[in-house]
PDB file of N, CA and C in Angstrom:
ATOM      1  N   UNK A   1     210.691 -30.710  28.947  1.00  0.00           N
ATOM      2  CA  UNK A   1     210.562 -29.465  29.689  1.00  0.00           C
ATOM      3  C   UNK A   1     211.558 -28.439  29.130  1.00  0.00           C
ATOM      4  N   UNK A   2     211.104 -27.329  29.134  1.00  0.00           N
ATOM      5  CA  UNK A   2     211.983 -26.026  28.226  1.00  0.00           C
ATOM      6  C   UNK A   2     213.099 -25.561  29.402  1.00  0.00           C
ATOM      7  N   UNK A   3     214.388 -25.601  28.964  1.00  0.00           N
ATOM      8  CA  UNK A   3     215.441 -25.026  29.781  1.00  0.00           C
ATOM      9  C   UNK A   3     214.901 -23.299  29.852  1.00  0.00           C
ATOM     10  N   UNK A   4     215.151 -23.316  31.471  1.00  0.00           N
ATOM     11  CA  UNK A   4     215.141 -22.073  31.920  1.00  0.00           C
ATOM     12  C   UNK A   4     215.999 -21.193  31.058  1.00  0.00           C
ATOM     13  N   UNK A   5     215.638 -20.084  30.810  1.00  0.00           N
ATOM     14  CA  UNK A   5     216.392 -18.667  30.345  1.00  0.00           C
ATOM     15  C   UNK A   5     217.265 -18.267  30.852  1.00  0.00           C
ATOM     16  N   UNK A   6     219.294 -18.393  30.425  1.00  0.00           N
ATOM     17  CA  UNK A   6     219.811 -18.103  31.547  1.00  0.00           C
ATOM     18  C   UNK A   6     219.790 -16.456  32.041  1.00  0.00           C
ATOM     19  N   UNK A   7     219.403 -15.561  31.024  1.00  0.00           N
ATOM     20  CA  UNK A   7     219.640 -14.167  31.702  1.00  0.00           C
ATOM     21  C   UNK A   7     217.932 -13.914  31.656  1.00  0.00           C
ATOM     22  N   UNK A   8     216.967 -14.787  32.762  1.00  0.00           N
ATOM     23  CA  UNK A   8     215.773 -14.411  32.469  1.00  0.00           C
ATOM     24  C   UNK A   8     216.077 -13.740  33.647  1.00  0.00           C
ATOM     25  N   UNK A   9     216.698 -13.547  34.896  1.00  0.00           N
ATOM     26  CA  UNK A   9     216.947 -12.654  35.803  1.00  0.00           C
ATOM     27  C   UNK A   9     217.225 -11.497  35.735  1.00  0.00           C
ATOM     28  N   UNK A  10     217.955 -10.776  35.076  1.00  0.00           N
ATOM     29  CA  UNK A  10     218.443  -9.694  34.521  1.00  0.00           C
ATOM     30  C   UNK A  10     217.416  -9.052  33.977  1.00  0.00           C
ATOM     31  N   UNK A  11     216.456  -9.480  32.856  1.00  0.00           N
ATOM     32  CA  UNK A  11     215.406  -9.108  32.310  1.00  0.00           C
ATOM     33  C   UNK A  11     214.491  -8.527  33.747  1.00  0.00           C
ATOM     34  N   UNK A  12     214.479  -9.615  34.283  1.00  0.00           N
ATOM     35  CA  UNK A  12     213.390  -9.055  35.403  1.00  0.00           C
ATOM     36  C   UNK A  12     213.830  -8.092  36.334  1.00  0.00           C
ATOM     37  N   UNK A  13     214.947  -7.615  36.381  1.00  0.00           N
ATOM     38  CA  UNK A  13     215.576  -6.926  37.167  1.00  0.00           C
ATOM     39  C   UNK A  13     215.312  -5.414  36.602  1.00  0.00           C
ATOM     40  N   UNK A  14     215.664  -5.289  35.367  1.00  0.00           N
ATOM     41  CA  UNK A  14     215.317  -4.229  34.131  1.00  0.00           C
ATOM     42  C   UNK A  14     213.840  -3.689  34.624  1.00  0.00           C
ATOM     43  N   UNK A  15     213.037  -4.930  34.408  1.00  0.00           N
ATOM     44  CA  UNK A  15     211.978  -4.712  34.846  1.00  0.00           C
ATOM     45  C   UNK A  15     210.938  -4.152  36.006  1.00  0.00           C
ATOM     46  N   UNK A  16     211.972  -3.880  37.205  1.00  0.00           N
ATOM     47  CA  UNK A  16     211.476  -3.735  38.317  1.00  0.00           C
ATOM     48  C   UNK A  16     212.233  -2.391  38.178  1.00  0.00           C
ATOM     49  N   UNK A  17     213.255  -2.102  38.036  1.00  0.00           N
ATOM     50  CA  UNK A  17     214.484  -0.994  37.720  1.00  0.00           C
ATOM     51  C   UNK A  17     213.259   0.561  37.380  1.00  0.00           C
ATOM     52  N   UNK A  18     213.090  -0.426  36.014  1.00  0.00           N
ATOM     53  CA  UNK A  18     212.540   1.012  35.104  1.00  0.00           C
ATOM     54  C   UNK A  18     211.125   1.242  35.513  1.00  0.00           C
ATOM     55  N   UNK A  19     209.766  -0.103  36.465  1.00  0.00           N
ATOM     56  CA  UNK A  19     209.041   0.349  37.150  1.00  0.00           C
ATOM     57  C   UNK A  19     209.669   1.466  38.382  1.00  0.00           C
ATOM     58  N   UNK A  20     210.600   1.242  38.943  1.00  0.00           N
ATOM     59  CA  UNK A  20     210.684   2.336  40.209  1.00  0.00           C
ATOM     60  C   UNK A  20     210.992   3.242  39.524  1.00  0.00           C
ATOM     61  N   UNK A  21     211.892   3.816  38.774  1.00  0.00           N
ATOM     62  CA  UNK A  21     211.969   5.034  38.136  1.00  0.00           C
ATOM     63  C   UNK A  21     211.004   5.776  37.021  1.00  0.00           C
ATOM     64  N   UNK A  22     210.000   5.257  37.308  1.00  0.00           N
ATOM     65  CA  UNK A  22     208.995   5.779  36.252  1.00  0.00           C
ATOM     66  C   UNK A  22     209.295   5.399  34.884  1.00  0.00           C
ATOM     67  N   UNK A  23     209.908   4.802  34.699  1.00  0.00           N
ATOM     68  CA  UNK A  23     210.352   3.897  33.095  1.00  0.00           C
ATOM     69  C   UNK A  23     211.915   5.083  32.322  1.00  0.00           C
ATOM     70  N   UNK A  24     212.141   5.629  33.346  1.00  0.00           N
ATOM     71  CA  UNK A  24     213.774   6.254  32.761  1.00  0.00           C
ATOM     72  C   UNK A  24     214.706   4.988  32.449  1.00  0.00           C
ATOM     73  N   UNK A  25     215.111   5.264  31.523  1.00  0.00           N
ATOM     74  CA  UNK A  25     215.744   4.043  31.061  1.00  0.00           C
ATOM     75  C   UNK A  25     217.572   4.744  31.612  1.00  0.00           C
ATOM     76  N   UNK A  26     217.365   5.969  31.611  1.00  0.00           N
ATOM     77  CA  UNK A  26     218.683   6.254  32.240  1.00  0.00           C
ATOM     78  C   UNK A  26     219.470   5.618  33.969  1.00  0.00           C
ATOM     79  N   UNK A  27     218.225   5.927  34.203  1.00  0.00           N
ATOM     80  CA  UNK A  27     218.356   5.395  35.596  1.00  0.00           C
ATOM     81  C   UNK A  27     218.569   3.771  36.129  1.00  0.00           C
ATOM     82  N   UNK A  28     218.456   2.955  35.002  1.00  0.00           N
ATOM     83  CA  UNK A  28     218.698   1.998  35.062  1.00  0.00           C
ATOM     84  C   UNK A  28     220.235   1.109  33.588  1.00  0.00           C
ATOM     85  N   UNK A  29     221.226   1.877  33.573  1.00  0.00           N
ATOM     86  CA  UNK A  29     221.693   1.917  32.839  1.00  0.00           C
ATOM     87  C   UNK A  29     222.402   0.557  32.865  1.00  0.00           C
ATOM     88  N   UNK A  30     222.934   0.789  34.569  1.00  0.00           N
ATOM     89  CA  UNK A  30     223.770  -0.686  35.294  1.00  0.00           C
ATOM     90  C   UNK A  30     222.784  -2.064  34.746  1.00  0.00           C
ATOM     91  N   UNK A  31     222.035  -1.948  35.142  1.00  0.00           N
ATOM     92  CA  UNK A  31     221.204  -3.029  34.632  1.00  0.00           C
ATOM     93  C   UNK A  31     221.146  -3.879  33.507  1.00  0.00           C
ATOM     94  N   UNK A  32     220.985  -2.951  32.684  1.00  0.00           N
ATOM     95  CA  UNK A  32     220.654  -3.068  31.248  1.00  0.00           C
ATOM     96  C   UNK A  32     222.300  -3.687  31.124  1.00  0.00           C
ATOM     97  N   UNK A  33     223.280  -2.775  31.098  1.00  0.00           N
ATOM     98  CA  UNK A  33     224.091  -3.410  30.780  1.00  0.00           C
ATOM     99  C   UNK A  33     224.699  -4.435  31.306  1.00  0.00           C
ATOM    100  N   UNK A  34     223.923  -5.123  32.217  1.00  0.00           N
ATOM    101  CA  UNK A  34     224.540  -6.673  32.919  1.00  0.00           C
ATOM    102  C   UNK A  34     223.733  -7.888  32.254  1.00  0.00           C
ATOM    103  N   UNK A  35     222.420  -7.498  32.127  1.00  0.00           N
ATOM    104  CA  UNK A  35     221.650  -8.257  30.505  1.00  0.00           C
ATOM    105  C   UNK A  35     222.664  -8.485  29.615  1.00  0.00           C
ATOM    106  N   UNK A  36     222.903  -7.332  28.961  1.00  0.00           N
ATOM    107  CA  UNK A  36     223.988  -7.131  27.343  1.00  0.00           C
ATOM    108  C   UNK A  36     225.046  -7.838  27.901  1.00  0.00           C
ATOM    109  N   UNK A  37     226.292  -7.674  29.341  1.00  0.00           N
ATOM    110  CA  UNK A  37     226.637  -8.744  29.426  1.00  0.00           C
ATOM    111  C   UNK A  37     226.445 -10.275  29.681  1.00  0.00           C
ATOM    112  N   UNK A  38     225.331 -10.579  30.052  1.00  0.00           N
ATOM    113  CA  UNK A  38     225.001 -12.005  30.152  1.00  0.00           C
ATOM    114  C   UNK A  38     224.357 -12.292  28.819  1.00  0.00           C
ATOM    115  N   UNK A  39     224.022 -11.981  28.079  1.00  0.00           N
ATOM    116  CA  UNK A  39     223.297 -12.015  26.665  1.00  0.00           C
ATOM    117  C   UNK A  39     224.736 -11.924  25.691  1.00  0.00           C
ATOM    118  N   UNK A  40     225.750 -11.598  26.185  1.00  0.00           N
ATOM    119  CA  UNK A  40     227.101 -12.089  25.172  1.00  0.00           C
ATOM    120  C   UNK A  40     227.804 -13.245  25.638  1.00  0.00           C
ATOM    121  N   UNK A  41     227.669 -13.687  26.651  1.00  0.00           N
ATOM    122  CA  UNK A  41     228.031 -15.092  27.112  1.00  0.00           C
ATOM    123  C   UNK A  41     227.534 -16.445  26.264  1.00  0.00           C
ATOM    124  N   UNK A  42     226.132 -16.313  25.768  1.00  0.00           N
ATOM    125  CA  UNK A  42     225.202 -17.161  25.441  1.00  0.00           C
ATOM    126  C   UNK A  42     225.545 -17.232  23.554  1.00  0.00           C
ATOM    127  N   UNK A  43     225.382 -18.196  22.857  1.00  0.00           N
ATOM    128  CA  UNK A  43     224.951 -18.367  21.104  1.00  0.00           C
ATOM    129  C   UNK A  43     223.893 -17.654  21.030  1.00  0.00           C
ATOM    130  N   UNK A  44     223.829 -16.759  19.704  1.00  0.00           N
ATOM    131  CA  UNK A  44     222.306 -16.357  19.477  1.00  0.00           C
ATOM    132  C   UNK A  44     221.626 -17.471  19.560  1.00  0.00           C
ATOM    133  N   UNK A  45     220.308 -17.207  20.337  1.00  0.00           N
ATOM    134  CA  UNK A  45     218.937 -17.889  20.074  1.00  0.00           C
ATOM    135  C   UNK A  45     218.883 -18.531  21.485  1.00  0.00           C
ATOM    136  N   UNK A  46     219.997 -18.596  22.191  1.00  0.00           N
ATOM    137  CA  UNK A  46     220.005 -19.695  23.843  1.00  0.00           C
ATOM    138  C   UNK A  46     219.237 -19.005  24.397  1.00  0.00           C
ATOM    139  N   UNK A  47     218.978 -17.687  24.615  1.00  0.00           N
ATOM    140  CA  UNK A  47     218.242 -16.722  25.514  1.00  0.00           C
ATOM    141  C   UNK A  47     217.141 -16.314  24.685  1.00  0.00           C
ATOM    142  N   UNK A  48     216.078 -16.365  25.075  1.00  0.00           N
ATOM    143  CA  UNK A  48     214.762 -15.472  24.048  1.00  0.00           C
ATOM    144  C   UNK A  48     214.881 -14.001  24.864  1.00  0.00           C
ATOM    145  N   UNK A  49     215.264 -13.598  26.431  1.00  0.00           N
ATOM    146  CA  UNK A  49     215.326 -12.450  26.481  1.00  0.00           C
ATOM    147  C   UNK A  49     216.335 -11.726  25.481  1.00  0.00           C
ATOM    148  N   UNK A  50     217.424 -12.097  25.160  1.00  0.00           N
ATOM    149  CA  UNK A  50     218.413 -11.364  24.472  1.00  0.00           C
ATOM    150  C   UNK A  50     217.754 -11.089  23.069  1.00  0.00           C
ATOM    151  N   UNK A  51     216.852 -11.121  22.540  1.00  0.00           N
ATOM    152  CA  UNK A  51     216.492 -11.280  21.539  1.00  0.00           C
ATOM    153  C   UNK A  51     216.397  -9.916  20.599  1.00  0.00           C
ATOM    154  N   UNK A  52     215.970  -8.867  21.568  1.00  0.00           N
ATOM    155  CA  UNK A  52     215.933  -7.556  21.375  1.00  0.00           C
ATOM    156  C   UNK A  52     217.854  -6.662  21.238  1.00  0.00           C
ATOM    157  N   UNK A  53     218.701  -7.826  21.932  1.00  0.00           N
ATOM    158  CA  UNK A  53     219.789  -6.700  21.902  1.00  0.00           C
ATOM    159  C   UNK A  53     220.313  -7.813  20.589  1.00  0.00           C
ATOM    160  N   UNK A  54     220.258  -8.842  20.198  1.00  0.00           N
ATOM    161  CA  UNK A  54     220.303  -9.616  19.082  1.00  0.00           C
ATOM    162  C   UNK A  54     220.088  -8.539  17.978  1.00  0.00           C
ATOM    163  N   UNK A  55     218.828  -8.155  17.531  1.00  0.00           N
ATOM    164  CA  UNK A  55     218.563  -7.721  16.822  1.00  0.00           C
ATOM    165  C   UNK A  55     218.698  -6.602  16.690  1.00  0.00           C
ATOM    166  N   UNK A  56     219.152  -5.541  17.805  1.00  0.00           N
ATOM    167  CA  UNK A  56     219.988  -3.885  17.800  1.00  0.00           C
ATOM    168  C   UNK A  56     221.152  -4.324  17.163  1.00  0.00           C
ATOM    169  N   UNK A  57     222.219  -5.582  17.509  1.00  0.00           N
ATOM    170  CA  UNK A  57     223.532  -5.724  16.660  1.00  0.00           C
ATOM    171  C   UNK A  57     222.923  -6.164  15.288  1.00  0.00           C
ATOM    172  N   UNK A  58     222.251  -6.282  15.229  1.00  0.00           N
ATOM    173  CA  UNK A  58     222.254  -7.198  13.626  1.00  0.00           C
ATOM    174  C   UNK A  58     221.963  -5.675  12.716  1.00  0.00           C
ATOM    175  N   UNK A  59     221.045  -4.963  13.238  1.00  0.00           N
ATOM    176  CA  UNK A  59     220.955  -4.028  12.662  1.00  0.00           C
ATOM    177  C   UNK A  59     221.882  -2.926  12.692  1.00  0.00           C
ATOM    178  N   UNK A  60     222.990  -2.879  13.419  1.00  0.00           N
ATOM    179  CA  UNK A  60     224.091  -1.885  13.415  1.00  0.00           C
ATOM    180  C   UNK A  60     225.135  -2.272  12.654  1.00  0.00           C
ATOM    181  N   UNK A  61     225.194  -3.868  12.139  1.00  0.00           N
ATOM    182  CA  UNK A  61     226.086  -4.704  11.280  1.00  0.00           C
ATOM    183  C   UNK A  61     225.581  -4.252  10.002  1.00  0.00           C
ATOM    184  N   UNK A  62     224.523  -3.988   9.925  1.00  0.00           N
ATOM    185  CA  UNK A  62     223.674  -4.334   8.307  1.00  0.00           C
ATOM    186  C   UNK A  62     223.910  -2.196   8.325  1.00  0.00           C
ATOM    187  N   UNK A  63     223.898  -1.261   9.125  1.00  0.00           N
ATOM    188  CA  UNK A  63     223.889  -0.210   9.099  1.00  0.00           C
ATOM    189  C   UNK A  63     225.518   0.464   8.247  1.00  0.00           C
ATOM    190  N   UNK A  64     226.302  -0.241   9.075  1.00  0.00           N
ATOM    191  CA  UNK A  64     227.619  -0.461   9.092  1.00  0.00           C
ATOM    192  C   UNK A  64     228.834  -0.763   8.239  1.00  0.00           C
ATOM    193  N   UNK A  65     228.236  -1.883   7.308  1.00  0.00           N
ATOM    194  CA  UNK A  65     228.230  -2.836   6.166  1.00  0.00           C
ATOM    195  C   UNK A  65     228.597  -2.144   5.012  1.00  0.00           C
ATOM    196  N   UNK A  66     230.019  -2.404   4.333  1.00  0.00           N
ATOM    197  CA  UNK A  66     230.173  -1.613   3.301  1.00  0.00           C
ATOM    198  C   UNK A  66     229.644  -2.159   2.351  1.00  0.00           C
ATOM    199  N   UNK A  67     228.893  -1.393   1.207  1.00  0.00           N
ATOM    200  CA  UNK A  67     227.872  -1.785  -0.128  1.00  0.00           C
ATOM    201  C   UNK A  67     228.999  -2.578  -1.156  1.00  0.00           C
ATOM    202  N   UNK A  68     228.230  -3.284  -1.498  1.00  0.00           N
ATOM    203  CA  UNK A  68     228.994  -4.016  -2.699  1.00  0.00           C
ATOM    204  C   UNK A  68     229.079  -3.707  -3.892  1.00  0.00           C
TER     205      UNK A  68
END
């Protein structure tokens, strides 16, 4: 049996957040950022929700990254 998602709550919370506000992502800022903190608690890959803020850092590392 697949271990539950630990920040699959948070996700769903996002989710209900940005339905009541018509999808403003402003208005749900608290939110979002209690995901990003429970999604830094975890190893990449423990959470499949984190997967999306996974891959915003990977790409701000690789943005970031001095050329060789």
């Amino acid at each position: 049996m697949p271990q539950k998602d630990p920040c699959q709550k948070q996700a769903c919370e996002i989710q209900k957040c940005l339905q009541a506000n018509n999808y403003m992502e402003s208005k749900c800022q608290t939110v979002i950022e209690e995901l990003r903190k429970c999604c830094a608690k975890y190893p990449k890959g423990r959470s499949p929700v984190c997967s999306g803020f996974e891959k915003e850092e990977e790409d701000k590392l690789t943005l970031w990254s001095p050329s060789k």
